[in-house]
Protein backbone atom coordinates (compact mmCIF):
# COMPACT_ATOMS: atom_id res chain seq x y z
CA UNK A 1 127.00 -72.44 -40.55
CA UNK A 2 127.04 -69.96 -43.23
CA UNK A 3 127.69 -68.72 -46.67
CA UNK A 4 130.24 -66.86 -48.36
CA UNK A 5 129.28 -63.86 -50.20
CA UNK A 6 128.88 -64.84 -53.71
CA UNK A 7 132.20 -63.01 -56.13
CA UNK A 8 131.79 -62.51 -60.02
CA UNK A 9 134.05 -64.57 -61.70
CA UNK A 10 135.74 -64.90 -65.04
CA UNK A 11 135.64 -67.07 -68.07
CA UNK A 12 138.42 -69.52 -66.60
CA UNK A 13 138.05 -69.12 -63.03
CA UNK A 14 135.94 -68.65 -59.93
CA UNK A 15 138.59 -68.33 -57.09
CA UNK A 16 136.75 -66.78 -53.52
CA UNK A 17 139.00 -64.85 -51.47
CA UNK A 18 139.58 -67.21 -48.20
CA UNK A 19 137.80 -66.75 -45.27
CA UNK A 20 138.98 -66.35 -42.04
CA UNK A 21 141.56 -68.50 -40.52
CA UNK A 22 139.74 -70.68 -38.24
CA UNK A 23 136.74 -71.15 -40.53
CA UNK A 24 136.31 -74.80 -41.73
CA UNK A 25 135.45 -74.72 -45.45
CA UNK A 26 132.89 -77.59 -46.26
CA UNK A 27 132.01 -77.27 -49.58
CA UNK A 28 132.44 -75.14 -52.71
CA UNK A 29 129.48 -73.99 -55.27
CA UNK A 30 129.63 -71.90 -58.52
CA UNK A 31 127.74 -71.49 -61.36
CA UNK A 32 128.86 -71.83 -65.05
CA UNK A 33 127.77 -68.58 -66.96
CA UNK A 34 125.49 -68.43 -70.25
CA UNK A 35 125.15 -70.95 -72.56
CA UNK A 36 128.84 -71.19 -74.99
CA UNK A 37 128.80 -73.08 -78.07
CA UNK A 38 132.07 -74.52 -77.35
CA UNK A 39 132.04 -74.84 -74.18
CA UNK A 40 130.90 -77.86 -72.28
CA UNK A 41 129.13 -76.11 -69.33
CA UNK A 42 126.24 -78.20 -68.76
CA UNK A 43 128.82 -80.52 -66.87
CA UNK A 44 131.22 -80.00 -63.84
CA UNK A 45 134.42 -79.42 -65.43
CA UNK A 46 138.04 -81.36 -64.72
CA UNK A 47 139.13 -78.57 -62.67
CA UNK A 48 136.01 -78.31 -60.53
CA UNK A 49 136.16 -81.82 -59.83
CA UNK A 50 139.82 -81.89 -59.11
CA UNK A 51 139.84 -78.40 -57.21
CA UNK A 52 137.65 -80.04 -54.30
CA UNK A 53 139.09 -83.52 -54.33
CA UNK A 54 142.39 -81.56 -53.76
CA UNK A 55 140.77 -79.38 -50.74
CA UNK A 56 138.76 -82.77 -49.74
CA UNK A 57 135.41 -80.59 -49.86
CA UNK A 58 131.75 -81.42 -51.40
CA UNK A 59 131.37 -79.05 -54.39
CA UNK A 60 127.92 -77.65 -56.26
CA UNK A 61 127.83 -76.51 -59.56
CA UNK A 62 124.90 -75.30 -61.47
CA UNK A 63 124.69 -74.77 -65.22
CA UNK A 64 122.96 -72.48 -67.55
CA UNK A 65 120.65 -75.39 -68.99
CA UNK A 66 118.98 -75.13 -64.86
CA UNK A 67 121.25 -78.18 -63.26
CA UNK A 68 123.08 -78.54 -60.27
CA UNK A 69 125.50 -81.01 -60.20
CA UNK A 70 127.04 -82.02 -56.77
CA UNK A 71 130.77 -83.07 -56.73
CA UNK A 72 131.76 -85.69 -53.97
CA UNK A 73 135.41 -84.55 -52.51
CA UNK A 74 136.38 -88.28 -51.79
């Protein structure tokens, strides 16, 4: 088993390049970046949750307020 390298997002997104081929992805993780007045980030957004329900993967998500949310893909 092993990791992907982490990859710098943006303010909207946090898309990895894929792996290989015949790698079986089991879960996502990301962080959400500094603390942003309007910006909910102490909280797995819509997207996150929806991006590995849609892939059927187990995501992580840690926020700038120090925690890590896990994300069931069923």
């Amino acid at each position: 088993m092993v990791a992907t390298p982490a990859v710098e997002g943006t303010f909207e997104s946090c898309l990895a390049d894929k792996p290989d081929p015949d790698v079986v992805i089991l879960a996502s993780y990301h962080t959400h970046g500094t603390y942003e007045p309007d910006t909910p980030a102490e909280f797995p957004s819509a997207n996150d949750v929806e991006a590995d329900e849609q892939k059927g993967i187990d995501g992580y998500n840690s926020t700038p307020g120090g925690r890590l949310w896990f994300v069931d893909g069923d």
